[in-house]
C-alpha atoms as a PDB file:
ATOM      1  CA  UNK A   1      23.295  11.610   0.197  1.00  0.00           C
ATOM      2  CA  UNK A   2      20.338  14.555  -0.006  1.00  0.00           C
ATOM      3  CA  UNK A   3      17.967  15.181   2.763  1.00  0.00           C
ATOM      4  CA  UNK A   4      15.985  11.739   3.623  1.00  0.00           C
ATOM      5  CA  UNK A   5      12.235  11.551   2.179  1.00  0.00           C
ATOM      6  CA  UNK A   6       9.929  11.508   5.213  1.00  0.00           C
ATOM      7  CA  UNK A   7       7.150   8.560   4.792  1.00  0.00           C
ATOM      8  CA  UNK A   8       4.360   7.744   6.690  1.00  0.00           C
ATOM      9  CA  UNK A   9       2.903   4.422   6.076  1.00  0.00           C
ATOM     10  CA  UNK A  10      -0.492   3.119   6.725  1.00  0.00           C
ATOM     11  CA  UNK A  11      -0.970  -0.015   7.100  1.00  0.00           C
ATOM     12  CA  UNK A  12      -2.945  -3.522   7.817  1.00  0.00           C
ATOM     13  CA  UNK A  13      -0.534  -5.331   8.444  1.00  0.00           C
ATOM     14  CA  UNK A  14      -0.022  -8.131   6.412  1.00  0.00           C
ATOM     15  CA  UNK A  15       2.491 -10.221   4.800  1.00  0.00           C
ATOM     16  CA  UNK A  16       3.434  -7.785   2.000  1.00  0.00           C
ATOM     17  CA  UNK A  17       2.829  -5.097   4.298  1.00  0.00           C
ATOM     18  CA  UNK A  18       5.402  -6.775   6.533  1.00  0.00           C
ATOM     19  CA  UNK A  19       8.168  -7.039   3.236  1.00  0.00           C
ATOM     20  CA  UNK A  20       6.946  -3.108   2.503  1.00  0.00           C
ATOM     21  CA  UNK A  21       7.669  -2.165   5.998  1.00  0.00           C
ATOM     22  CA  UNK A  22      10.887  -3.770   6.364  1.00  0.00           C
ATOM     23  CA  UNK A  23      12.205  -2.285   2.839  1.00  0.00           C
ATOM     24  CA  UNK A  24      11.484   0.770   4.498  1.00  0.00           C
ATOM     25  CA  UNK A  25      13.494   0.710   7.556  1.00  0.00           C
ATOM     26  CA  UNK A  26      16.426  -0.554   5.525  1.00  0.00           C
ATOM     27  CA  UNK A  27      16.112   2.124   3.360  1.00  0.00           C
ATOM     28  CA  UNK A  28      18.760   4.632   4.376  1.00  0.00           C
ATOM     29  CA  UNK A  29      16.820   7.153   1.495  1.00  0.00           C
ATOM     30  CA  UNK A  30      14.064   7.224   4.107  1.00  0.00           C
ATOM     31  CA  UNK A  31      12.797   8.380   7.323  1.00  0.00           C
ATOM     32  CA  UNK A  32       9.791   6.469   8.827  1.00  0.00           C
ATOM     33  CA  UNK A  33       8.440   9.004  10.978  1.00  0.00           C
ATOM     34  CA  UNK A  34       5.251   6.402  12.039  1.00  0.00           C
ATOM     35  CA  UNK A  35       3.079   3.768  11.260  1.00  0.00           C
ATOM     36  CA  UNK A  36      -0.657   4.167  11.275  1.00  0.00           C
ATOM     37  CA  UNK A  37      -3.097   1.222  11.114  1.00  0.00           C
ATOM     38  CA  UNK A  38      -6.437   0.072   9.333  1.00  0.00           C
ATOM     39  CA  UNK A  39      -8.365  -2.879   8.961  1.00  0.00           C
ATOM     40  CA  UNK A  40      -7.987  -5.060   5.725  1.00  0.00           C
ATOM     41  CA  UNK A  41      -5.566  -8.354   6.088  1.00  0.00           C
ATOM     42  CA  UNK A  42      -6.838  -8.767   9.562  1.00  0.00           C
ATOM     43  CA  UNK A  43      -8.980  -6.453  11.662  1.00  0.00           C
ATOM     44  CA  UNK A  44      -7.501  -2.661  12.956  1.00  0.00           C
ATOM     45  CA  UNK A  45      -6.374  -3.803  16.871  1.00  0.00           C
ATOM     46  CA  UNK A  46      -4.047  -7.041  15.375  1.00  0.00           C
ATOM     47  CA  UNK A  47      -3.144  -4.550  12.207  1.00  0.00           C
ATOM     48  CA  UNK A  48      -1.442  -2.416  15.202  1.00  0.00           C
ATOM     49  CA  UNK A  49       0.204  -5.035  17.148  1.00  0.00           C
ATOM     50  CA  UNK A  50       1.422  -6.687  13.814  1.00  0.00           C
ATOM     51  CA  UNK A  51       2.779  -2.672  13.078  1.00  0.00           C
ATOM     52  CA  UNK A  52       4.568  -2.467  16.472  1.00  0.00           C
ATOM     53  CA  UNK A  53       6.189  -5.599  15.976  1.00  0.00           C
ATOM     54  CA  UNK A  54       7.254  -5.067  12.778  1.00  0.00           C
ATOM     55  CA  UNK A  55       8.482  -1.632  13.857  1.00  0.00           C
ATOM     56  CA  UNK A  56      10.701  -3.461  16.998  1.00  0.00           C
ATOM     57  CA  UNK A  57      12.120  -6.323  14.867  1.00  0.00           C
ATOM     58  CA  UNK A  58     -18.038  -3.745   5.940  1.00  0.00           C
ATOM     59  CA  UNK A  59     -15.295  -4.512   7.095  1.00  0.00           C
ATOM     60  CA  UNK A  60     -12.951  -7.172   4.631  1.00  0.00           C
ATOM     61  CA  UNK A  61     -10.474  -9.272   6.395  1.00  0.00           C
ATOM     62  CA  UNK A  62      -8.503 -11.182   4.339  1.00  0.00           C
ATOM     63  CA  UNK A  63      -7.410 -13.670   7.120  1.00  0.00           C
ATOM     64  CA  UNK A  64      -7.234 -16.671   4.603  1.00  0.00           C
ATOM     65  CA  UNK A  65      -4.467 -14.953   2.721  1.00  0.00           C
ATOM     66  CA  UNK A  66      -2.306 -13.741   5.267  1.00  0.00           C
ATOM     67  CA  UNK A  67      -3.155 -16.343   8.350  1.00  0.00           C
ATOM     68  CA  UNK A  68      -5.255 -15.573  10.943  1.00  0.00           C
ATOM     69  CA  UNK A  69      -2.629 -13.182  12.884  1.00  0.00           C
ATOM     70  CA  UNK A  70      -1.634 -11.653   9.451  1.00  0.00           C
ATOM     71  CA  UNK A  71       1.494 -12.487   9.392  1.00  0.00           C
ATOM     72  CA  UNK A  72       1.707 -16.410   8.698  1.00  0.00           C
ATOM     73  CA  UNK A  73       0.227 -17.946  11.361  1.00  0.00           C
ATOM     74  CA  UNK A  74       3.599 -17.258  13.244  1.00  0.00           C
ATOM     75  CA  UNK A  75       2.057 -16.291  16.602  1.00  0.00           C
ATOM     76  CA  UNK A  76       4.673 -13.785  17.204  1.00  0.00           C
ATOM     77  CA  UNK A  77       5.283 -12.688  21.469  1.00  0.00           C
ATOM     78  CA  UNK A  78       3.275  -9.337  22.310  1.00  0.00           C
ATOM     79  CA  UNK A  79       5.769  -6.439  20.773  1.00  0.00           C
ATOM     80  CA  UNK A  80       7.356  -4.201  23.560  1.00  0.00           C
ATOM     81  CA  UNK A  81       6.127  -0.749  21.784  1.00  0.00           C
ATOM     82  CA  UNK A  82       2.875   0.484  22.506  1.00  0.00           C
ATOM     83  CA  UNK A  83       0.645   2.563  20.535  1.00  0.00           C
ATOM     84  CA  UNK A  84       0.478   6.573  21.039  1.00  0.00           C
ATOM     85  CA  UNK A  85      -3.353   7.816  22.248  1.00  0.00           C
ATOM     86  CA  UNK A  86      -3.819   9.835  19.188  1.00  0.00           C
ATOM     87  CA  UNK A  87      -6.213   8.530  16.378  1.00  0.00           C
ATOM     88  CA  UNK A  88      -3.989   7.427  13.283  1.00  0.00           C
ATOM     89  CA  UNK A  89      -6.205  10.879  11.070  1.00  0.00           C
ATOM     90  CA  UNK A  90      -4.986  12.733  13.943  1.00  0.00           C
ATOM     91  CA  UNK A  91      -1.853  11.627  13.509  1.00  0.00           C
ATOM     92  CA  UNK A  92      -1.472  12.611   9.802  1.00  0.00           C
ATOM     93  CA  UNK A  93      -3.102  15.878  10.419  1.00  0.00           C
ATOM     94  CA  UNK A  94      -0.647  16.650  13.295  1.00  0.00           C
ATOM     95  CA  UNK A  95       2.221  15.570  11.437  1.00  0.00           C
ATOM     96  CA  UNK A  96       1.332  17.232   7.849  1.00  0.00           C
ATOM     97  CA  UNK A  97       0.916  20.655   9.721  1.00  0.00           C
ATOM     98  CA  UNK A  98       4.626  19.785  11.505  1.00  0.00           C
ATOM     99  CA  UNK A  99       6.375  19.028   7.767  1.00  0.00           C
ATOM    100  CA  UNK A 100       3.860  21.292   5.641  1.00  0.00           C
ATOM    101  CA  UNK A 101       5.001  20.437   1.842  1.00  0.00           C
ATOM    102  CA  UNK A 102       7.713  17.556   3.007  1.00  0.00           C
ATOM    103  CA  UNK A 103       5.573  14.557   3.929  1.00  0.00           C
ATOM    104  CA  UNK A 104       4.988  11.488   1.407  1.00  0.00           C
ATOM    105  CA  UNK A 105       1.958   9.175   2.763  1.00  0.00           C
ATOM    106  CA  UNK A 106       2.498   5.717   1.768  1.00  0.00           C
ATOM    107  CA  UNK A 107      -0.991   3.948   2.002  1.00  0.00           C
ATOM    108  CA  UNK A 108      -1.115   0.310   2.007  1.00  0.00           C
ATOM    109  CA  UNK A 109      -4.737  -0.374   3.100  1.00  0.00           C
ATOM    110  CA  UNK A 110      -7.825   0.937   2.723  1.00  0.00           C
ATOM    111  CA  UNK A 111      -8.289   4.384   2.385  1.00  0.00           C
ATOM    112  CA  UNK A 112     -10.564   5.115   5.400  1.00  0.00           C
ATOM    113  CA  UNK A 113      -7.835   7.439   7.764  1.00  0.00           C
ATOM    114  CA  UNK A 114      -6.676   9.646   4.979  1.00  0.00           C
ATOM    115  CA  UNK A 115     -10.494  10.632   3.985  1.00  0.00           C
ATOM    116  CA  UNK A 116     -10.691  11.049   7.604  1.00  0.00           C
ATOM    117  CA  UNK A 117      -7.575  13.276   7.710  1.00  0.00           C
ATOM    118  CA  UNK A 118      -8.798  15.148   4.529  1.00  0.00           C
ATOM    119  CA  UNK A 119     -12.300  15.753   6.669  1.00  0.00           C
ATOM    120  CA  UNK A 120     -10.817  16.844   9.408  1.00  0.00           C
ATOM    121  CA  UNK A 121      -8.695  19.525   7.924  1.00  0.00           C
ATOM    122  CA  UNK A 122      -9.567  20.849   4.127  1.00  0.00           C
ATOM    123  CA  UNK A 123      -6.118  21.682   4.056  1.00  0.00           C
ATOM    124  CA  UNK A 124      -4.422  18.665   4.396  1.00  0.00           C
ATOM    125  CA  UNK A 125      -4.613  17.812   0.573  1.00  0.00           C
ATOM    126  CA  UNK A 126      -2.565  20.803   0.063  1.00  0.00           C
ATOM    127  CA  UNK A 127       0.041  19.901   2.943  1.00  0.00           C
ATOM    128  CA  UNK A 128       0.853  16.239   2.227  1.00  0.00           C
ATOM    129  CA  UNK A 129       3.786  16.645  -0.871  1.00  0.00           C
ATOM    130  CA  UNK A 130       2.230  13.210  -1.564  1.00  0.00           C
ATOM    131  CA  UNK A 131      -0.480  10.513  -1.368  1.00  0.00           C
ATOM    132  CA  UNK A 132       1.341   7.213  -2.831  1.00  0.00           C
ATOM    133  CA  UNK A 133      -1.330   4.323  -2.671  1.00  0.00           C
ATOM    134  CA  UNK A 134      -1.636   0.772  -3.023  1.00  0.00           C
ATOM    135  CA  UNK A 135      -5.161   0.287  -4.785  1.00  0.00           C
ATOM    136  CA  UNK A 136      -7.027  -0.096  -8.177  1.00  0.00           C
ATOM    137  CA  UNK A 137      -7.183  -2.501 -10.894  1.00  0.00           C
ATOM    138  CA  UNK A 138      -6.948  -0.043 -13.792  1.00  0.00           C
ATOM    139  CA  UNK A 139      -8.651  -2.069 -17.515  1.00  0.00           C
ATOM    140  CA  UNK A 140      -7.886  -5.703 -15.399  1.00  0.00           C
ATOM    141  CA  UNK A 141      -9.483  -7.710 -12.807  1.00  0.00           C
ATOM    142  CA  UNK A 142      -9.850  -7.230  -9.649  1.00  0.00           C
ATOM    143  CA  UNK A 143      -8.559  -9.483  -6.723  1.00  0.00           C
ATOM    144  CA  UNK A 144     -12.031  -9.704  -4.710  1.00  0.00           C
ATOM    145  CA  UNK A 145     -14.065  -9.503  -7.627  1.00  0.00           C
ATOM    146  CA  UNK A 146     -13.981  -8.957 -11.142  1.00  0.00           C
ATOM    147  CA  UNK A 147     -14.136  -5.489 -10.675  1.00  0.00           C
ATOM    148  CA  UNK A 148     -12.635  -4.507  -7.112  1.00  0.00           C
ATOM    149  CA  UNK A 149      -9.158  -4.615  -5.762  1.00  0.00           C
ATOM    150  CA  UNK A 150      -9.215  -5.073  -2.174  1.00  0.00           C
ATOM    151  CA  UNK A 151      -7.913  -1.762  -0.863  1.00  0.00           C
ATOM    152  CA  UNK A 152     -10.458   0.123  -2.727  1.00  0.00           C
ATOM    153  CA  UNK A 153     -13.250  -2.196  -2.311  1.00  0.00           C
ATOM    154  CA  UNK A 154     -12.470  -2.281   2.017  1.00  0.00           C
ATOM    155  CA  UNK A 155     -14.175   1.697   1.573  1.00  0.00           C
ATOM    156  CA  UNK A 156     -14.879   3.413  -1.781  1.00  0.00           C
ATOM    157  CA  UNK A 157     -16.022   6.538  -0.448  1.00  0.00           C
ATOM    158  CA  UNK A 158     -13.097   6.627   0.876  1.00  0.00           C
ATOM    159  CA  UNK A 159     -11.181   6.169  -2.012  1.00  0.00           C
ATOM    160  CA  UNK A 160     -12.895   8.487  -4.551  1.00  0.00           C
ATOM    161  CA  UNK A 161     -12.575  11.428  -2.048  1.00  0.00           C
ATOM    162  CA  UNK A 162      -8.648  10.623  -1.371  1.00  0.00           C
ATOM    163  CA  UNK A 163      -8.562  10.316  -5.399  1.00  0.00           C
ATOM    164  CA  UNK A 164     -10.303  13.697  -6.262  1.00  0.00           C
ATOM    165  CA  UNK A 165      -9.030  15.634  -3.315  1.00  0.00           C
ATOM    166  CA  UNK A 166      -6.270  17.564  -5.145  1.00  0.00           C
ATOM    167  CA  UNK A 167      -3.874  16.041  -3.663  1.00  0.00           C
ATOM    168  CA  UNK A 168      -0.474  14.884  -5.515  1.00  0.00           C
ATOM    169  CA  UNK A 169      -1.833  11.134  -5.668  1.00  0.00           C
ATOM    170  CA  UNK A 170      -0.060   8.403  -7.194  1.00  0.00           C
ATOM    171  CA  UNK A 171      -1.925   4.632  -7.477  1.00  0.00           C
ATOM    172  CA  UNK A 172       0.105   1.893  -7.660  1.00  0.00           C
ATOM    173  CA  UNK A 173      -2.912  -1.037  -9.209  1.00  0.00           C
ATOM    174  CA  UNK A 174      -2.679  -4.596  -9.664  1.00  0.00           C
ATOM    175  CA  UNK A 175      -1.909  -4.063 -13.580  1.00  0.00           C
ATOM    176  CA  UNK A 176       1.550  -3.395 -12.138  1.00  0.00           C
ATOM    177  CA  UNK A 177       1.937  -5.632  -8.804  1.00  0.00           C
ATOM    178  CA  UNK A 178       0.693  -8.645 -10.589  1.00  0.00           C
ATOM    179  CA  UNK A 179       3.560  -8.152 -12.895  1.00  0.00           C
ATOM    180  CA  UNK A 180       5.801  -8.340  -9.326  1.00  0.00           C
ATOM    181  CA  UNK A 181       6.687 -11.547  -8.701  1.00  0.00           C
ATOM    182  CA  UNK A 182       8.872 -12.978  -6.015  1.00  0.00           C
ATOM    183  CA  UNK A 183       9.305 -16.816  -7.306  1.00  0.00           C
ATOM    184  CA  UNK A 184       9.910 -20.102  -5.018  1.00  0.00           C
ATOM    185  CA  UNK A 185      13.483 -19.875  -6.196  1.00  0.00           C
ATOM    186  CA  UNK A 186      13.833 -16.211  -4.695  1.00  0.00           C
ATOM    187  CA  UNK A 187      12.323 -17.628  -1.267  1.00  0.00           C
ATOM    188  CA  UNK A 188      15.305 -20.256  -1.466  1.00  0.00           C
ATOM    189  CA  UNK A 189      17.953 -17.684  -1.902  1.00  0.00           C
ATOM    190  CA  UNK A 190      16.528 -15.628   1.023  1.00  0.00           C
ATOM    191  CA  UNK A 191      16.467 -18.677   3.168  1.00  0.00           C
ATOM    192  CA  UNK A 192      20.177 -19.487   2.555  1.00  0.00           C
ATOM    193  CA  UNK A 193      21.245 -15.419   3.370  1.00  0.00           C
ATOM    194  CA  UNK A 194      22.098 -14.024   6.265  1.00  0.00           C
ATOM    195  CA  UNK A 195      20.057 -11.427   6.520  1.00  0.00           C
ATOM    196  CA  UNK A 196      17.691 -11.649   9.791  1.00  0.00           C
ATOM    197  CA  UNK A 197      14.818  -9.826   7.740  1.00  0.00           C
ATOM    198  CA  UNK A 198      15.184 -12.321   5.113  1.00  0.00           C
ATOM    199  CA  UNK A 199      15.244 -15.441   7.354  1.00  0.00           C
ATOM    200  CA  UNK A 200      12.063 -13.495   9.363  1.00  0.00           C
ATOM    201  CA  UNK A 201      10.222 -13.223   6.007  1.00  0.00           C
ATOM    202  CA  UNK A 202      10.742 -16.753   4.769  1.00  0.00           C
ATOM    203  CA  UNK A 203       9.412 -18.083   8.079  1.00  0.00           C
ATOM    204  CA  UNK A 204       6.105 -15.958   7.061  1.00  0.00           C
ATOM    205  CA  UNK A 205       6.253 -17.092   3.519  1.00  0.00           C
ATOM    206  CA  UNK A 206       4.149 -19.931   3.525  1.00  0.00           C
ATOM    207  CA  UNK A 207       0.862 -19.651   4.007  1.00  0.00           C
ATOM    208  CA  UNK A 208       1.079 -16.421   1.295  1.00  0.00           C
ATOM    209  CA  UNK A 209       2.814 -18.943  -1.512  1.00  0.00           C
ATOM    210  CA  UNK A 210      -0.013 -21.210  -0.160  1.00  0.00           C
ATOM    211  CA  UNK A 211      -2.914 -19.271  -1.247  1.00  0.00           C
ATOM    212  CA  UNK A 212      -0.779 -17.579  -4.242  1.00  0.00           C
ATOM    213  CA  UNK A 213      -0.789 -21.441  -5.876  1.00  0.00           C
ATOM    214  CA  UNK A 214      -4.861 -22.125  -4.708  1.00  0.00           C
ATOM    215  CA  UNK A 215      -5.391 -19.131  -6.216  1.00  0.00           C
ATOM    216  CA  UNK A 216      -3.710 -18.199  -9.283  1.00  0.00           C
ATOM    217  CA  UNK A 217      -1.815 -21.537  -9.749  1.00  0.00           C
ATOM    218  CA  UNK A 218       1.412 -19.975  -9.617  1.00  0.00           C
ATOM    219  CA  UNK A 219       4.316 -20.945  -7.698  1.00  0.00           C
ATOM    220  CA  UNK A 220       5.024 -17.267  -6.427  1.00  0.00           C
ATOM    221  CA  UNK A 221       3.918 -14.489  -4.763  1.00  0.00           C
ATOM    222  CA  UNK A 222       2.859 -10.666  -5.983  1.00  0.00           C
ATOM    223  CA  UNK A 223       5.221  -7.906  -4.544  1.00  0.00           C
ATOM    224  CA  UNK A 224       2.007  -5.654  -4.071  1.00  0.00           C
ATOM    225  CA  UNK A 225       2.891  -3.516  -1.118  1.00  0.00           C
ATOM    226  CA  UNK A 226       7.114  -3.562  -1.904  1.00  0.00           C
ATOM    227  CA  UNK A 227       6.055  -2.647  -5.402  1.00  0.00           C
ATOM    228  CA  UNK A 228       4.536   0.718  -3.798  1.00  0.00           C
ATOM    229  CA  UNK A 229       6.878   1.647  -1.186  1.00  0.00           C
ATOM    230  CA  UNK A 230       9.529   1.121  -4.107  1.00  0.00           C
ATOM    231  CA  UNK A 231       7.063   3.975  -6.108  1.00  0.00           C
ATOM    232  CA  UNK A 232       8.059   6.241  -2.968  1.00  0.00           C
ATOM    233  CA  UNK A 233      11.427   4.915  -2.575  1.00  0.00           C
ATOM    234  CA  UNK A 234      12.629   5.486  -6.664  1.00  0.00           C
ATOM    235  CA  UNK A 235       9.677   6.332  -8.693  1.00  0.00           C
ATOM    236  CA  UNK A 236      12.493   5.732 -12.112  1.00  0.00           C
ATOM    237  CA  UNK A 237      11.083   2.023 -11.224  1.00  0.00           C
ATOM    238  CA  UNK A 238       7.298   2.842 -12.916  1.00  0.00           C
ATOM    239  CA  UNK A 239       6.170   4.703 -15.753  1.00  0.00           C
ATOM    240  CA  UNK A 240       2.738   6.771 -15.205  1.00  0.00           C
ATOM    241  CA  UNK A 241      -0.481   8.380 -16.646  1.00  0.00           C
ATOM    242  CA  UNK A 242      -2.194  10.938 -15.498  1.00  0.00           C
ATOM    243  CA  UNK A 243      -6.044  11.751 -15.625  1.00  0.00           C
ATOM    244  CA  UNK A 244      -8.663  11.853 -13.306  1.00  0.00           C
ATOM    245  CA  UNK A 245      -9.767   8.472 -11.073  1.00  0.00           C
ATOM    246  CA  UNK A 246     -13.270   8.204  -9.803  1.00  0.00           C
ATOM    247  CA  UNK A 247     -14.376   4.434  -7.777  1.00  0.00           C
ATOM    248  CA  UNK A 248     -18.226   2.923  -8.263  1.00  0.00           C
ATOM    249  CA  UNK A 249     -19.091   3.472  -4.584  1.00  0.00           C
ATOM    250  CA  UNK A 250     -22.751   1.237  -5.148  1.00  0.00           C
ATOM    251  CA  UNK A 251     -23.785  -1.694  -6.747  1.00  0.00           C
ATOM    252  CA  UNK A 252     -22.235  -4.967  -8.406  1.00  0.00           C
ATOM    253  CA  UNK A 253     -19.705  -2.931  -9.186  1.00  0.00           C
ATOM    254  CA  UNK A 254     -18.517  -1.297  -5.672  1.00  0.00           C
ATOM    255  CA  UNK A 255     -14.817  -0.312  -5.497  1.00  0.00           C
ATOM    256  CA  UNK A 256     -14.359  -0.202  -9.140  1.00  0.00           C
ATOM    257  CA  UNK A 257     -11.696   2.032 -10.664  1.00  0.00           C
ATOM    258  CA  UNK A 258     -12.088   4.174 -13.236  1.00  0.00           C
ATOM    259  CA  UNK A 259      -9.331   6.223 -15.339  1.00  0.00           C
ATOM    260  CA  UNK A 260     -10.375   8.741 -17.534  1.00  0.00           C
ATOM    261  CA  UNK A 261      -7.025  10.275 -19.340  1.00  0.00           C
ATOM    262  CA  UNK A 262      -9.101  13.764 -20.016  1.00  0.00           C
ATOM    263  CA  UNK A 263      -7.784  13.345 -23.461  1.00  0.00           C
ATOM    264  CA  UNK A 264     -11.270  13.819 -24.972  1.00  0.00           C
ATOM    265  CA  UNK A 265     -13.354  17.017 -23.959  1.00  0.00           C
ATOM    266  CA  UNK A 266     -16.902  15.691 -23.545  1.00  0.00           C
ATOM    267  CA  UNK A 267     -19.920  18.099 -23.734  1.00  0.00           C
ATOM    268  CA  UNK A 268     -22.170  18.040 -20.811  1.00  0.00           C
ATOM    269  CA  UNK A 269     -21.461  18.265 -17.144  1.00  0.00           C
ATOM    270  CA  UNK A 270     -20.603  15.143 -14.668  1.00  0.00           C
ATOM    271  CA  UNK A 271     -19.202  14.077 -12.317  1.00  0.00           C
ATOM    272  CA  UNK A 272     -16.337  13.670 -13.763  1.00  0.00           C
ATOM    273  CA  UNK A 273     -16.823  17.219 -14.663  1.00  0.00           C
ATOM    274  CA  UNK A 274     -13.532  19.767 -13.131  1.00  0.00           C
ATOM    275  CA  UNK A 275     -12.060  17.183 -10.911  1.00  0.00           C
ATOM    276  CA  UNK A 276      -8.422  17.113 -10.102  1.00  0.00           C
ATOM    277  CA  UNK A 277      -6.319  14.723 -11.709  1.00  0.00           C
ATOM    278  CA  UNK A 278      -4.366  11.911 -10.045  1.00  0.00           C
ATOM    279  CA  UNK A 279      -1.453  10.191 -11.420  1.00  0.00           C
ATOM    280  CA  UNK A 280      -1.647   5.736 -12.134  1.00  0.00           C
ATOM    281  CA  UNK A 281       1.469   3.356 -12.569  1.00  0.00           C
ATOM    282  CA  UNK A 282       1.694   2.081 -15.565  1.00  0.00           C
ATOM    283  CA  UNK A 283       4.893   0.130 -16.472  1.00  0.00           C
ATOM    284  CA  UNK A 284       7.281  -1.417 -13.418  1.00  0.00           C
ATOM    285  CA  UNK A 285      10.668  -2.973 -14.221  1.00  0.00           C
ATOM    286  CA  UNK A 286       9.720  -5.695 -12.131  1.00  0.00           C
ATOM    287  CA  UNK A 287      13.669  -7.398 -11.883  1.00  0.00           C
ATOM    288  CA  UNK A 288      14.750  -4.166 -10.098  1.00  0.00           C
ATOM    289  CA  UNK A 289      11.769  -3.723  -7.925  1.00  0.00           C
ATOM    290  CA  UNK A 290      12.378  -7.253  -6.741  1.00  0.00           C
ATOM    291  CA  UNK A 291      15.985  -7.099  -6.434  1.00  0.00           C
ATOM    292  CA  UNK A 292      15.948  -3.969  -4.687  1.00  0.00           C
ATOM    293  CA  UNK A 293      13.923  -5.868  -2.027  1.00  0.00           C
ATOM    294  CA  UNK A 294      15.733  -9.138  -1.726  1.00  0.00           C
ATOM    295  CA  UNK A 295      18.789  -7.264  -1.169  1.00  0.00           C
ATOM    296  CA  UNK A 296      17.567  -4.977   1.680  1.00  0.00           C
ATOM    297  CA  UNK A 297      16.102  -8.006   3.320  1.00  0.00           C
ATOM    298  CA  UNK A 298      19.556  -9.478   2.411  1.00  0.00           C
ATOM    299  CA  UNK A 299      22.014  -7.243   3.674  1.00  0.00           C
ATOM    300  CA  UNK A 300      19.539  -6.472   7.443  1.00  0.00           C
END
């Protein structure tokens, strides 16, 4: 096997987050140097216990998804692992300048501590080998309103400066997760494995496939966060365009995404006007995204 991809992954941990974190440690392809945290499923402190655990086993809070504690009203013991004292944009600063070209950022959240990195040092943009994020609703709905997915609608200054930074970004959006599914009958074979992750996640399950059928109406839950991990872990998964991405930061709007292929040359100056491009997901072959996961969780 080559030299192991080095990952950061930011996180608000989070029921997907929890099935994207533990795909990660079970991926032998990969070396999780840290976790950072950020608000979104539940607020930044509980996103950081919920990370340590994880790791030893206007703000938006989307509690009623993910449970009150994020992670299925499970009420987990306080994790052994404590925190480090430097600020998760610290963090990535310190450890883009310590693997300059070899670091992939997986961002599961909001975008808030990579704008903060990318303010902190102009430089980083350049550093980072790549920005793969969960976020964007590219020509479909959002999932908080019509036009916002959550991660870009929890900050969208955020997002448009991490999108036109000139960094290598890839967006994983819900036109691909929603096509993601892990089904009731999936849950049933994970319950009757052996793996520990597997029997961990189905404990979680519930109150996710709860909301997931309130919802949607469907008996089954979308693979978001796996979905992008798995865009860092084999990109073959997902097809991709690229073009530039700029997010409606005001209005009914906020937290909209908006792709603009640069196919056409338009006349005047905008702000749209010499940015750098980013790249979207497309296509996913969903079967081997989910697959992948249930046999990491599987074989843990």
């Amino acid at each position: 096997m080559g030299e192991k991809k080095k990952i950061i992954i930011d996180t608000d941990p989070g029921i997907d987050d929890a099935m994207a974190i533990f795909l990660a440690l079970q991926s032998p392809e990969l070396d999780v140097i840290g976790l950072t945290t950020i608000y979104g499923n539940v607020y930044t402190t509980l996103a950081t216990r919920n990370a340590l655990h994880l790791k030893g086993t206007k703000l938006r809070v989307a509690d009623f998804v993910h449970g009150t504690d994020g992670l299925g009203n499970q009420n987990f013991p306080p994790p052994k692992g404590k925190p480090i004292e430097l600020s998760a944009p610290h963090f990535l600063v310190q450890q883009a300048n310590q693997y300059p070209g070899e670091l992939t950022l997986v961002a599961l959240g909001p975008l808030t501590n990579i704008a903060l990195a990318i303010e902190l040092d102009p430089e980083f943009s350049k550093k980072i080998q790549q920005i793969v994020l969960l976020g964007g609703a590219f020509a479909i709905n959002g999932n908080v309103n019509p036009a916002a997915e959550a991660n870009i609608f929890g900050d969208p200054d955020a997002a448009d400066m991490v999108f036109t930074s000139g960094a290598d970004v890839l967006a994983v959006g819900l036109n691909v997760t929603h096509q993601v599914v892990l089904s009731a009958a999936d849950r049933e074979k994970l319950s009757q494995s052996k793996g520990k992750l597997a029997q961990y996640m189905c404990k979680i399950l519930d109150i996710y496939f709860s909301y997931h059928l309130d919802a949607y109406g469907t008996d089954g839950v979308y693979l978001h966060d796996p979905t992008c991990l798995v865009a860092a872990l084999d990109p073959s998964l997902l097809t991709y365009a690229e073009g530039v991405v700029r997010v409606q930061t005001t209005g009914i709007t906020r937290g909209l995404t908006i792709f603009n292929n640069t196919k056409k040359r338009f006349g005047e100056i905008t702000e749209w006007t010499n940015k750098p491009c980013a790249k979207i997901a497309v296509t996913v072959d969903a079967a081997a995204v989910r697959n992948l996961l249930m046999d990491r969780l599987m074989n843990s």
